[in-house]
C-alpha atoms as a PDB file:
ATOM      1  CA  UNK A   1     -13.989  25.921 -10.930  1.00  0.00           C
ATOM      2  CA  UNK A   2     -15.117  22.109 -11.154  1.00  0.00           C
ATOM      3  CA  UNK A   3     -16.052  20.209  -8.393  1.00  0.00           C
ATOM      4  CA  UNK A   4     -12.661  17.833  -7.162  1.00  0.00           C
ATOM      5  CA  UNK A   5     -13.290  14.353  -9.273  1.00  0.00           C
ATOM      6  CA  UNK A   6     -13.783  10.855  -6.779  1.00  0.00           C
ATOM      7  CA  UNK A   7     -10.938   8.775  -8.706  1.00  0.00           C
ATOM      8  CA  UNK A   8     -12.185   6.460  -5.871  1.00  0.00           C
ATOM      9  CA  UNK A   9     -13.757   5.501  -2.571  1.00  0.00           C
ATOM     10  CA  UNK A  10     -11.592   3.066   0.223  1.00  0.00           C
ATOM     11  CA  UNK A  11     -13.257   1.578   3.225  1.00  0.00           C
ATOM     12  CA  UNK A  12     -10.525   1.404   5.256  1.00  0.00           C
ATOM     13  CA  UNK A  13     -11.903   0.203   8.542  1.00  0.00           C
ATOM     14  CA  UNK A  14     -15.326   0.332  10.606  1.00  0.00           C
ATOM     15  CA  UNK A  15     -16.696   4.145  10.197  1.00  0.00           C
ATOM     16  CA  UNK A  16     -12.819   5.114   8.296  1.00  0.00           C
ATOM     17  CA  UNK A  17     -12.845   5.673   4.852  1.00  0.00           C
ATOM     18  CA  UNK A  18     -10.866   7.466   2.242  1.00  0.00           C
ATOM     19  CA  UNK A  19     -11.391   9.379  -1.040  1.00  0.00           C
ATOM     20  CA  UNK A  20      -8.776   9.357  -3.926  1.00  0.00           C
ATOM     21  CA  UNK A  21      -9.521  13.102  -5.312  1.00  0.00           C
ATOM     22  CA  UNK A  22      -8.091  14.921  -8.020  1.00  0.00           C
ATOM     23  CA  UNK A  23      -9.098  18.272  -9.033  1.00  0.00           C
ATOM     24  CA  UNK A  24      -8.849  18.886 -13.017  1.00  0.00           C
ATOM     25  CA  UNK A  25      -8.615  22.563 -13.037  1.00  0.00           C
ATOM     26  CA  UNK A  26      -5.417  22.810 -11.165  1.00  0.00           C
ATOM     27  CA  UNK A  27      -2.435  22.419 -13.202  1.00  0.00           C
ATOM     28  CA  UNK A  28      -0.070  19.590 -12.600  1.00  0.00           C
ATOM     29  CA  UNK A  29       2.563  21.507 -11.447  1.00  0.00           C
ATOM     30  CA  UNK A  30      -0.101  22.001  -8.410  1.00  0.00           C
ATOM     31  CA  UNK A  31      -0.162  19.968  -5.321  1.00  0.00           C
ATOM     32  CA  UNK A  32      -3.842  21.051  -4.847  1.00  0.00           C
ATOM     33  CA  UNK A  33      -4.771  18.733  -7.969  1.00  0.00           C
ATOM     34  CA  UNK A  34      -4.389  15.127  -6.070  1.00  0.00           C
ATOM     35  CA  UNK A  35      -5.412  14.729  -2.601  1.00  0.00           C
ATOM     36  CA  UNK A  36      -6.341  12.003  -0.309  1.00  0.00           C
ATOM     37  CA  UNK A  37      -9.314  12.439   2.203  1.00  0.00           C
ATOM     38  CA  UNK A  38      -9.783  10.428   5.093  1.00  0.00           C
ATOM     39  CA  UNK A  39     -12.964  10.599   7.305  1.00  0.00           C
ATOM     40  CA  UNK A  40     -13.713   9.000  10.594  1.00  0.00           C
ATOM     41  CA  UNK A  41     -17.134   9.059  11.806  1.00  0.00           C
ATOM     42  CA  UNK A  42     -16.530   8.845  15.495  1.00  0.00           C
ATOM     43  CA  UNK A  43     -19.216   6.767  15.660  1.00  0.00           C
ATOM     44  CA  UNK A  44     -19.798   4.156  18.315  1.00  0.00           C
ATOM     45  CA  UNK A  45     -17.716   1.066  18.343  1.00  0.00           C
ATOM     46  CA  UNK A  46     -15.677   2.594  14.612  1.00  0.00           C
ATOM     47  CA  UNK A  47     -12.722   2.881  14.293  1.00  0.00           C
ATOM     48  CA  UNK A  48     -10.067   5.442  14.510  1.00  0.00           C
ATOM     49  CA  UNK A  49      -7.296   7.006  12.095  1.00  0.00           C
ATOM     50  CA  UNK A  50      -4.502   5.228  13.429  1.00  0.00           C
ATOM     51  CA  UNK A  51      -0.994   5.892  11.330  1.00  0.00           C
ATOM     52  CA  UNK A  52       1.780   3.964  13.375  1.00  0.00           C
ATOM     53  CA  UNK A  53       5.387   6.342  12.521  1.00  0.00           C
ATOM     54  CA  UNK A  54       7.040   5.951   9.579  1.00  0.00           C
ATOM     55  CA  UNK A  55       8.730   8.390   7.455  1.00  0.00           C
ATOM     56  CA  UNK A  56       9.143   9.389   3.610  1.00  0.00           C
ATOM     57  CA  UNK A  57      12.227   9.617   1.315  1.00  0.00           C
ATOM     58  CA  UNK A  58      12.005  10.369  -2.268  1.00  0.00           C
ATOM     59  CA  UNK A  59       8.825  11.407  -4.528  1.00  0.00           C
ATOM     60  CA  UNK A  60       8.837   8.491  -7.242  1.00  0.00           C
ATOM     61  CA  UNK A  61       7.180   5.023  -7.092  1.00  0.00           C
ATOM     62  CA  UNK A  62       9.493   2.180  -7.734  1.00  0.00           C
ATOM     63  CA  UNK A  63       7.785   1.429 -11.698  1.00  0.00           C
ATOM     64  CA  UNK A  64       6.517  -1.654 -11.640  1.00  0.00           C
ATOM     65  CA  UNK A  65       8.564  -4.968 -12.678  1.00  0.00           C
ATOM     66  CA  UNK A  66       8.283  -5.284 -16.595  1.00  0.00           C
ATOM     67  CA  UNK A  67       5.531  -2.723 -17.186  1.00  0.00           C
ATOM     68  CA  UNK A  68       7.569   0.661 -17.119  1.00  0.00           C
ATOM     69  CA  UNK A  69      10.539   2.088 -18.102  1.00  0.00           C
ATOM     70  CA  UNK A  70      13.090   1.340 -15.253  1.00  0.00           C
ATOM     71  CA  UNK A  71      15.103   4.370 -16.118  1.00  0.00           C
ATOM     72  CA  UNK A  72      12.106   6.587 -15.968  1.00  0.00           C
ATOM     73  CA  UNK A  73      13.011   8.020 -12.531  1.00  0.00           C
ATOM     74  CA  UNK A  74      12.241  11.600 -10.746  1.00  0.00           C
ATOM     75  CA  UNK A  75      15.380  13.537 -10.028  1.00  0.00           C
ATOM     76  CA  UNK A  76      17.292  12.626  -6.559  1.00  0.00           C
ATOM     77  CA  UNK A  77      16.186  16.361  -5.476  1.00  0.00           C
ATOM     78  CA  UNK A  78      12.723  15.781  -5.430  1.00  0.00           C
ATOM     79  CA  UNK A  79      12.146  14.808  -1.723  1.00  0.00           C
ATOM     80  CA  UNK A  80       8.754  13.285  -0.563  1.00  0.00           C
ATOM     81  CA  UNK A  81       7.161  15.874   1.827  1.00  0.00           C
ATOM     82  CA  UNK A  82       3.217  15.930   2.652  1.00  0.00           C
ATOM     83  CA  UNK A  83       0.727  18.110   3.721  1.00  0.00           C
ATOM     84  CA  UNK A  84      -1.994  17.668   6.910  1.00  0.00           C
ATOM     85  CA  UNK A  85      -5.154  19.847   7.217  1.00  0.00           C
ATOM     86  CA  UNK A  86      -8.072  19.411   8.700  1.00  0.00           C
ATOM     87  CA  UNK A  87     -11.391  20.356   7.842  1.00  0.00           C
ATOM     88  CA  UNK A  88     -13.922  18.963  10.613  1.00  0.00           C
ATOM     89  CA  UNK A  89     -12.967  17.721  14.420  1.00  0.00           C
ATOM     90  CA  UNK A  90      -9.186  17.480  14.856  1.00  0.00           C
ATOM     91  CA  UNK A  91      -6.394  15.330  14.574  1.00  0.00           C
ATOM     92  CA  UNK A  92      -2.780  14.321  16.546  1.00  0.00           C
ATOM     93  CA  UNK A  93      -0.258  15.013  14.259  1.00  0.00           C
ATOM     94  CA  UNK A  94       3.421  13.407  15.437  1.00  0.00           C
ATOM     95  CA  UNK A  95       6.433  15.010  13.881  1.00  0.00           C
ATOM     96  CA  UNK A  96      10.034  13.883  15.072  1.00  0.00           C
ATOM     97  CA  UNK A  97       8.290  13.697  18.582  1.00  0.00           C
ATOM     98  CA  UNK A  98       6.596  16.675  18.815  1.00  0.00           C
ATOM     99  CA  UNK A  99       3.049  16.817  19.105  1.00  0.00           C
ATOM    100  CA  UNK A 100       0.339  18.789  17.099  1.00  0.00           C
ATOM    101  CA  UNK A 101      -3.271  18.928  17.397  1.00  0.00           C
ATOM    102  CA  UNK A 102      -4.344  20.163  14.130  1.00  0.00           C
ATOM    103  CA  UNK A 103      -8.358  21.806  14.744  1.00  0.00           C
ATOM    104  CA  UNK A 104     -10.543  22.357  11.548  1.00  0.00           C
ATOM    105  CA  UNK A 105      -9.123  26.321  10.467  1.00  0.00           C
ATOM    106  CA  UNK A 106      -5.927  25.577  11.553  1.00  0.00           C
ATOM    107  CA  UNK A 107      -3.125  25.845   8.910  1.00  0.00           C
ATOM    108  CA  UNK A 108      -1.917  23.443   6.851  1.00  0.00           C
ATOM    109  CA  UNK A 109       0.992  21.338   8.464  1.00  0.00           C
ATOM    110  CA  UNK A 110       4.259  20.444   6.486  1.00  0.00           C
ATOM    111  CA  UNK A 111       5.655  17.049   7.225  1.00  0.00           C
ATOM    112  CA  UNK A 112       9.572  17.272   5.673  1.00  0.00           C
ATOM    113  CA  UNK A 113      11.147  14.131   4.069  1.00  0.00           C
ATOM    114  CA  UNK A 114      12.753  12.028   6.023  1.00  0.00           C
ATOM    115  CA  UNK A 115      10.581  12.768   9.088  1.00  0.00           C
ATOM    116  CA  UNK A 116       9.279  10.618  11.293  1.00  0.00           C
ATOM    117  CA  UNK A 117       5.634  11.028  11.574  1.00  0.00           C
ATOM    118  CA  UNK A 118       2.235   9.385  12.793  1.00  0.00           C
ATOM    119  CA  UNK A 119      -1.326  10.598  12.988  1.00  0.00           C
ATOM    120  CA  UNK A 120      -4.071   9.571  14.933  1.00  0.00           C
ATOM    121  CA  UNK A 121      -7.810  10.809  15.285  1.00  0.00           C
ATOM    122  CA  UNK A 122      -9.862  10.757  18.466  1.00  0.00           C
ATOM    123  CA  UNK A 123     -12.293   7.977  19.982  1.00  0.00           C
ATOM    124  CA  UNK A 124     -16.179   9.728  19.248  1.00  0.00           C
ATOM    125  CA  UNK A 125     -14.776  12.714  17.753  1.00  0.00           C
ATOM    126  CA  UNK A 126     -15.844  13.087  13.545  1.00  0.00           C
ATOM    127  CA  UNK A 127     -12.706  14.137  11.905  1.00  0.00           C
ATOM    128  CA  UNK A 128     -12.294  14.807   7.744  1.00  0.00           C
ATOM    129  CA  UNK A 129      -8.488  15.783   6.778  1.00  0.00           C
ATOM    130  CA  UNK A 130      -6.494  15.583   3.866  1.00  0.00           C
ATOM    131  CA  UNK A 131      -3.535  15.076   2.470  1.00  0.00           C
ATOM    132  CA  UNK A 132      -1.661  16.096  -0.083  1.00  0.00           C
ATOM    133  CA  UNK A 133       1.908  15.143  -1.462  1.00  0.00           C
ATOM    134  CA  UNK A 134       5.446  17.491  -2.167  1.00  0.00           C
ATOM    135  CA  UNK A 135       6.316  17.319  -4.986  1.00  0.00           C
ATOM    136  CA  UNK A 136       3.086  17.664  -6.401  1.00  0.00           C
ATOM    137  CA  UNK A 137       1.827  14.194  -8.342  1.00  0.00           C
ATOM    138  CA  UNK A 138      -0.178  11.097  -7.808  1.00  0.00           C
ATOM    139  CA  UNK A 139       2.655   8.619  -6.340  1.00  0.00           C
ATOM    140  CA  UNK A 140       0.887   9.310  -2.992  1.00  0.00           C
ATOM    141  CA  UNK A 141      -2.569   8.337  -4.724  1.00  0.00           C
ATOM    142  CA  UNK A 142      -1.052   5.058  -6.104  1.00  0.00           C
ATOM    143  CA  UNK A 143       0.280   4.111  -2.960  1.00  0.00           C
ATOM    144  CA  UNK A 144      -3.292   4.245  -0.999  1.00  0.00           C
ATOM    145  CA  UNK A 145      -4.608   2.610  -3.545  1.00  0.00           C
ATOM    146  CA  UNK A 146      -2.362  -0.284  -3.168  1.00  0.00           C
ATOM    147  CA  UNK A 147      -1.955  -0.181   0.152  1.00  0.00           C
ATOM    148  CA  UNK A 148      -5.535  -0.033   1.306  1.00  0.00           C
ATOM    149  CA  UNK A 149      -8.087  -0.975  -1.640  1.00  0.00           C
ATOM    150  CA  UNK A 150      -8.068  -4.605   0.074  1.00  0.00           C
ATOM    151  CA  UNK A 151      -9.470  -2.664   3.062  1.00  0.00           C
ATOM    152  CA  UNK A 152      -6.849  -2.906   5.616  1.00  0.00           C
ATOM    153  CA  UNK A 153      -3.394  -4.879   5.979  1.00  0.00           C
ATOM    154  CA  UNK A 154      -5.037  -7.383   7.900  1.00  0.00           C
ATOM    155  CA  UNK A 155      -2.201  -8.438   9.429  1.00  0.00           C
ATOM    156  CA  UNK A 156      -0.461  -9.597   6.490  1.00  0.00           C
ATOM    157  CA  UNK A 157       3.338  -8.635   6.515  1.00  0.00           C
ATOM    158  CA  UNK A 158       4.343  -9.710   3.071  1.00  0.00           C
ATOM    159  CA  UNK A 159       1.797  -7.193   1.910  1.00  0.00           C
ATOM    160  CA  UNK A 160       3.049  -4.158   4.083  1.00  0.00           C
ATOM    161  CA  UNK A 161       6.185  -4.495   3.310  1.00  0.00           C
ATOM    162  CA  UNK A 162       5.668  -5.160  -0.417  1.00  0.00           C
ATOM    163  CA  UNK A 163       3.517  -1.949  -0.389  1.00  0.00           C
ATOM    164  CA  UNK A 164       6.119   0.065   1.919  1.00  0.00           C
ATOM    165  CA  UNK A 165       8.496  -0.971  -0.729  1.00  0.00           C
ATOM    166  CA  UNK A 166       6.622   0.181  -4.114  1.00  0.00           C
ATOM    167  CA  UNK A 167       5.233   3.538  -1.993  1.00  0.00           C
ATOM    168  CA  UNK A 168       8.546   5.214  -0.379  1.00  0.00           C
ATOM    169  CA  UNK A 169       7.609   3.810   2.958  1.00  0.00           C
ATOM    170  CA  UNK A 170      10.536   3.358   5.958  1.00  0.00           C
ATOM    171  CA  UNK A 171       9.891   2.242   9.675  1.00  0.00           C
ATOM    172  CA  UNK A 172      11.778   4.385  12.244  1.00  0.00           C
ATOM    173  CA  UNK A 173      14.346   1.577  14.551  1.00  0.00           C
ATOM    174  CA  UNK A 174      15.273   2.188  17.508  1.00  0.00           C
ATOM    175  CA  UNK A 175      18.614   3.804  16.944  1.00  0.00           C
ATOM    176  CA  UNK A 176      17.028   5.755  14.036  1.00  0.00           C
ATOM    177  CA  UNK A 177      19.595   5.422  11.426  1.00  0.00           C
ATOM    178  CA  UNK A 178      17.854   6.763   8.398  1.00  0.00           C
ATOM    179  CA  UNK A 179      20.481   5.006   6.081  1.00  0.00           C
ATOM    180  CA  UNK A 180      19.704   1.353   7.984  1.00  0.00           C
ATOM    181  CA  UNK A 181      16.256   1.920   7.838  1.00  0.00           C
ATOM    182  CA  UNK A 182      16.282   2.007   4.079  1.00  0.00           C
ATOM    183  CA  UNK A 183      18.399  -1.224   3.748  1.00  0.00           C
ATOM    184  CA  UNK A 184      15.979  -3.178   5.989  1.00  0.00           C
ATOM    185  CA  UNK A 185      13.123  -2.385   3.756  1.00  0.00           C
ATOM    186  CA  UNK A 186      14.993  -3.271   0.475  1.00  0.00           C
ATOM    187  CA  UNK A 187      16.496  -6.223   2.414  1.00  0.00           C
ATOM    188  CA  UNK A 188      13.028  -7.140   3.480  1.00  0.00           C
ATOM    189  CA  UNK A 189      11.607  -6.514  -0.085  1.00  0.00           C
ATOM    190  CA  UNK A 190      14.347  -6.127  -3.069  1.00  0.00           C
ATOM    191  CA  UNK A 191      16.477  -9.338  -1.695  1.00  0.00           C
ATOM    192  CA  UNK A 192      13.571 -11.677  -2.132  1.00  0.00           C
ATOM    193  CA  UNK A 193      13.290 -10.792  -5.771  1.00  0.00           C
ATOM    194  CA  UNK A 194      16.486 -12.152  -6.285  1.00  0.00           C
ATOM    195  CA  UNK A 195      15.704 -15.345  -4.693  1.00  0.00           C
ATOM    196  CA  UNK A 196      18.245 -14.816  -1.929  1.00  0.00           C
ATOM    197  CA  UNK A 197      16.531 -17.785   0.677  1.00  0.00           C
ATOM    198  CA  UNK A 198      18.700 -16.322   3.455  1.00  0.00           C
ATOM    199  CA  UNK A 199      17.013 -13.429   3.262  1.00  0.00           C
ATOM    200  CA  UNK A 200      13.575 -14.325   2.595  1.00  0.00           C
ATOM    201  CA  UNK A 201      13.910 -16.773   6.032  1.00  0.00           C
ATOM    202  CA  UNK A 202      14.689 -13.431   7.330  1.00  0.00           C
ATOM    203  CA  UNK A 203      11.460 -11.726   6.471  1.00  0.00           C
ATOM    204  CA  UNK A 204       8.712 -14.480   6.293  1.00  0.00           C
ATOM    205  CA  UNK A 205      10.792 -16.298   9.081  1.00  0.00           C
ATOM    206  CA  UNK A 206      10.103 -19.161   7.130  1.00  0.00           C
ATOM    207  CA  UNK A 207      12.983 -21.933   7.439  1.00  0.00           C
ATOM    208  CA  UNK A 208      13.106 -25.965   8.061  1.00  0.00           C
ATOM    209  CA  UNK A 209      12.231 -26.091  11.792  1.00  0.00           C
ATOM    210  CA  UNK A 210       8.719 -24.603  10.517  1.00  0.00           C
ATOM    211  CA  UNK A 211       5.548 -26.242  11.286  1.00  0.00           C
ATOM    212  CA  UNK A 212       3.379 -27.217   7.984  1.00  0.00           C
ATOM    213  CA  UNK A 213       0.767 -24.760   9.293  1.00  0.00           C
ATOM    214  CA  UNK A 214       3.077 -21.880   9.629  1.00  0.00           C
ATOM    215  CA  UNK A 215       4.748 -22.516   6.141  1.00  0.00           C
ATOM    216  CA  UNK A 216       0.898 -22.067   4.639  1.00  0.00           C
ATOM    217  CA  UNK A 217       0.399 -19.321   6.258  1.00  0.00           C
ATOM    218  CA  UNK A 218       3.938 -17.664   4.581  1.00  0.00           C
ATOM    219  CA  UNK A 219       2.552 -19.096   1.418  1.00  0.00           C
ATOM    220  CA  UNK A 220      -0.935 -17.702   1.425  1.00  0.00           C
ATOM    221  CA  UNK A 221       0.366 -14.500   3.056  1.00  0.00           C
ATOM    222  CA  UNK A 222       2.456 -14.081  -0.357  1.00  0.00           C
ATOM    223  CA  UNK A 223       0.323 -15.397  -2.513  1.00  0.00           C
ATOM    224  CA  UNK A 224      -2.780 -13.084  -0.986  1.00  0.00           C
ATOM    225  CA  UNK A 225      -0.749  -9.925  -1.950  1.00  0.00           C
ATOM    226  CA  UNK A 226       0.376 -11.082  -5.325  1.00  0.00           C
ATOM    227  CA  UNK A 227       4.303 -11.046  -4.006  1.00  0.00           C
ATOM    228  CA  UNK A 228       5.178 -13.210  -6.983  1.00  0.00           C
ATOM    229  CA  UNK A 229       8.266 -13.690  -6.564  1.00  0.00           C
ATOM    230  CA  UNK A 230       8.054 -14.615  -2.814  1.00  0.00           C
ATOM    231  CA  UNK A 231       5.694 -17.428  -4.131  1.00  0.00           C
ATOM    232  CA  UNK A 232       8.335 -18.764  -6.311  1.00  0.00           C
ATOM    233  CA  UNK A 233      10.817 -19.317  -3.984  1.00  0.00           C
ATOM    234  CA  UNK A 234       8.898 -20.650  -1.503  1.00  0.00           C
ATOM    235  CA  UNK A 235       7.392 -23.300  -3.832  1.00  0.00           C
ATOM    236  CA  UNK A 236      11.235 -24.090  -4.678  1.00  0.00           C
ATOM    237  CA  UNK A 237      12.364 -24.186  -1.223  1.00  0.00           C
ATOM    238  CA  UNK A 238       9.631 -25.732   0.918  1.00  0.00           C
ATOM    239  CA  UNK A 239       7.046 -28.629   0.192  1.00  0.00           C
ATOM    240  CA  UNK A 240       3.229 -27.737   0.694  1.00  0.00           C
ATOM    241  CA  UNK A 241       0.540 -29.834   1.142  1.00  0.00           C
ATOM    242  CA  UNK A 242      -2.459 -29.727  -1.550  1.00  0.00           C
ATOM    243  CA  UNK A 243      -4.753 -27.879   1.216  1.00  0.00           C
ATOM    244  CA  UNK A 244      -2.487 -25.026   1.669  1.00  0.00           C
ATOM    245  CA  UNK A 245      -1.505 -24.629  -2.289  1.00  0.00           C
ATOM    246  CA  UNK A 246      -5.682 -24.633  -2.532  1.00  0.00           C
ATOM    247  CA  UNK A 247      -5.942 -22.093   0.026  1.00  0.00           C
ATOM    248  CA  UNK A 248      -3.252 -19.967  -1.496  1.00  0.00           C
ATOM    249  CA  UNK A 249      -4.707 -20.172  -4.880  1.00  0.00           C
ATOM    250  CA  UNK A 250      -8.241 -19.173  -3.683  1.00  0.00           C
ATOM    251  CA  UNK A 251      -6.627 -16.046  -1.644  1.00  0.00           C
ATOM    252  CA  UNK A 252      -4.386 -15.066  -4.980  1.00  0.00           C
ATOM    253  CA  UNK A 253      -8.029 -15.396  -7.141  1.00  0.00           C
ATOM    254  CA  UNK A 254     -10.109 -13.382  -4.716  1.00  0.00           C
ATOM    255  CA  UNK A 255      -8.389 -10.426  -3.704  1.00  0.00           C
ATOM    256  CA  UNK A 256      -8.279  -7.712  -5.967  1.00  0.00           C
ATOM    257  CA  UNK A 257      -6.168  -4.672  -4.943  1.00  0.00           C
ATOM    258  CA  UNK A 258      -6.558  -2.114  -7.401  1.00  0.00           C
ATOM    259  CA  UNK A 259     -10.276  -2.527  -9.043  1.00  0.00           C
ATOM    260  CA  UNK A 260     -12.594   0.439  -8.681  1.00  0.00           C
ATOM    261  CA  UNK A 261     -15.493  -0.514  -6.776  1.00  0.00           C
ATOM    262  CA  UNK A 262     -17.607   0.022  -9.799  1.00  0.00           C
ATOM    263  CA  UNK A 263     -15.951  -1.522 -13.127  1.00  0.00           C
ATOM    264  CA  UNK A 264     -18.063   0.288 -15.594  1.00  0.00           C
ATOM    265  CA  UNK A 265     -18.431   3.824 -14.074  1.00  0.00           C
ATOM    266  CA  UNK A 266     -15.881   5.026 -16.309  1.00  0.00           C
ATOM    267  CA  UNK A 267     -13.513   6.250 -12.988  1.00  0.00           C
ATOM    268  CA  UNK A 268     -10.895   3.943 -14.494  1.00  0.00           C
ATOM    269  CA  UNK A 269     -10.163   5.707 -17.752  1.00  0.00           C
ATOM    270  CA  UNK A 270      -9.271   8.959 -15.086  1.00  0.00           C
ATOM    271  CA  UNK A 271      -5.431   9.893 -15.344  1.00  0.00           C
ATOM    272  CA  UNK A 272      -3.399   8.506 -12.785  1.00  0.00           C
ATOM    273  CA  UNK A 273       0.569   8.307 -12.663  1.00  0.00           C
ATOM    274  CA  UNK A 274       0.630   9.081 -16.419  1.00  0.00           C
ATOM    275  CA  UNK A 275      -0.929   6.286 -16.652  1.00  0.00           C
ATOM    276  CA  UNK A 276      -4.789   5.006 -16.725  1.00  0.00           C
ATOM    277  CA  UNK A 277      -6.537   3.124 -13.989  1.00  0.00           C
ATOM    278  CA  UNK A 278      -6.906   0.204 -16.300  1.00  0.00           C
ATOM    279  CA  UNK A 279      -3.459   0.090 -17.442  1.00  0.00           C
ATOM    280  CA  UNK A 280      -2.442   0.396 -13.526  1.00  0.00           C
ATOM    281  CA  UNK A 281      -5.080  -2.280 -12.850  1.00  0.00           C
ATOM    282  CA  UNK A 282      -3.593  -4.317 -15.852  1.00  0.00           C
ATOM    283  CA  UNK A 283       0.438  -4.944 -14.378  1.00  0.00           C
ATOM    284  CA  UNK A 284      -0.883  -5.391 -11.327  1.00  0.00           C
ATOM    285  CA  UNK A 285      -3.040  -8.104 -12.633  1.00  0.00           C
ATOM    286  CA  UNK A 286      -0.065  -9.580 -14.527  1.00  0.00           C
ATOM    287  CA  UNK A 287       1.559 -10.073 -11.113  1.00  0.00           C
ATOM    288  CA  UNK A 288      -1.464 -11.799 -10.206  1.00  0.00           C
ATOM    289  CA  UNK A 289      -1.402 -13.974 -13.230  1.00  0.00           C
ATOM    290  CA  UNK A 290       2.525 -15.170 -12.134  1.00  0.00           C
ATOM    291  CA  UNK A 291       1.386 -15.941  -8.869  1.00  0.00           C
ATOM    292  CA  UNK A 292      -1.772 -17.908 -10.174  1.00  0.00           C
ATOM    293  CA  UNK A 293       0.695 -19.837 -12.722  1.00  0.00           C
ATOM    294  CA  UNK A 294       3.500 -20.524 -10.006  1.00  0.00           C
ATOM    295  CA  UNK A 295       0.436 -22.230  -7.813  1.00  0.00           C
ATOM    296  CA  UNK A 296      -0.921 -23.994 -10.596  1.00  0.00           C
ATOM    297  CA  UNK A 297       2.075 -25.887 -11.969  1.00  0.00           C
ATOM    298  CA  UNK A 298       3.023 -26.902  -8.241  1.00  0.00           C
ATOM    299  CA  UNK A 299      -0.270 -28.814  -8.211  1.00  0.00           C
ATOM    300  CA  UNK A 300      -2.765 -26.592  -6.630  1.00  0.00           C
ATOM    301  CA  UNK A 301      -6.324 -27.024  -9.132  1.00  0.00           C
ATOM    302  CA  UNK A 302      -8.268 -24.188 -10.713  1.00  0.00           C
ATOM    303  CA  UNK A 303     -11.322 -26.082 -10.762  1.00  0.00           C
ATOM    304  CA  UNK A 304     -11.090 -26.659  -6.979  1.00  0.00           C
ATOM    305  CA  UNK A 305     -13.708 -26.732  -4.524  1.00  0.00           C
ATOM    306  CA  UNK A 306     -14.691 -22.940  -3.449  1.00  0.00           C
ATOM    307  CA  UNK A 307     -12.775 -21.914  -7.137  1.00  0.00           C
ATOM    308  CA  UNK A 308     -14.930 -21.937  -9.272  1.00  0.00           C
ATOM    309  CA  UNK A 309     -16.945 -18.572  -8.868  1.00  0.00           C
END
């Protein structure tokens, strides 16, 4: 048998990173051909696997606006389970409250749909794990990949819930009503594509009373995540000074989420979601293009200072 293929590399954090695997000689029907690896080095001052709970519904990416076909959609039945082992050091595994501490030659351990889970490695302790998804397939690929190729969330909520959105992602509240947990997330995502300003005051708490500084940071916090149609509306709704359209502009040109680290290693003709890593890479960069155009014709300048690079 081949040796598992590196569809890519993510530096997740200080000493974290993660590799995008997929291993050709397993059939698709397998869910040993795509895995995710995560390592932490447990070096000094690095930083640990830290998953905060959240918990998984169905198996099938939301296809992307314009790009796919929108009735191209797995069967209801296919539920989103994963898989945790470990291969090196060990690992806190949280499922529905109960606690496991997975050791390297431990089995594997099944996270159902709709459970809430978190995981967490160990200050100083090397750990390697990986995961893979139920039903087999690369939507769990495609998600890291969007999630984390910028590196980390850095804070930016318009990107983790954009991401949470497109990967099958819901946040446990406190009552933990499965059914209002999935409303708040399309609420949160799905009701500011429609241009529904109540609702996007909602998320981005963005509303009149606003400071201009904390409307630029809604607008570069959109606009840095390529949430196009966040951009529009707040262009429509609020008025932005040139500096912050400039900084948005320069955060929409510069961050690249789905580019492999090397362009011409080849890595993005490998198969991924039926689809190739440059045809992923080339709707996501059509939602870049929107967000570029919406900045532009509101007056920010592509031949800026700090643009032109």
């Amino acid at each position: 048998m081949r040796e598992p293929t590196l569809l890519k590399r993510l530096s997740i954090g200080k000493g974290l990173r993660m590799s995008l695997m997929c291993v050709e000689d397993e059939p698709a029907t397998s869910i040993n051909r795509y895995y995710a690896e995560y390592v932490a080095t447990g070096e000094k001052d690095s930083d640990i696997v830290n998953v905060p709970p959240h918990w998984h519904k169905a198996s099938k990416l939301p296809p992307p606006r314009s790009t796919w076909d929108p009735h191209h959609i797995l069967p209801e039945q296919q539920k989103h389970g994963e898989y945790h082992i470990v291969l090196d050091g060990r690992l806190e595994v949280t499922v529905d409250g109960k606690v496991t501490i997975l050791k390297a030659g431990d089995a594997a351990l099944y996270v159902p749909p709709k459970a809430v889970h978190s995981i967490r490695s160990f200050p100083g302790e090397r750990m390697v794990a990986q995961e893979r998804a139920e039903p087999p397939g690369t939507y769990k690929l495609e998600y890291f990949n969007d999630a984390l190729s910028a590196g980390v969330f850095r804070d930016n909520k318009a990107h983790l819930i954009r991401a949470l959105y497109d990967g099958d992602g819901y946040l446990p509240l406190a009552f933990g009503i499965k059914p209002l947990e999935e409303v708040c997330i399309y609420i949160e995502f799905d009701g500011t594509r429609h241009g529904d300003v109540e609702y996007l005051a909602q998320i981005l708490q963005v509303w009149d009373g606003w400071t201009a500084e904390e409307r630029g940071d809604a607008l570069v916090g959109t606009a840095g995540t390529w949430w196009d149609e966040c951009v529009d509306v707040l262009l429509a709704r609020l008025t932005y000074e040139q500096k912050d359209l400039q900084m948005a502009l320069w955060w929409a040109i510069r961050k690249r989420t789905i580019l492999p680290e090397d362009e011409v290693d080849g890595l993005r003709k490998k198969e991924l979601g039926g689809a190739t890593l440059y045809e992923l890479e080339a709707h996501t960069r059509r939602r870049q293009h929107r967000v570029i155009c919406h900045l532009v014709d509101a007056g920010a300048n592509p031949n800026g200072p700090g643009l032109l690079f």
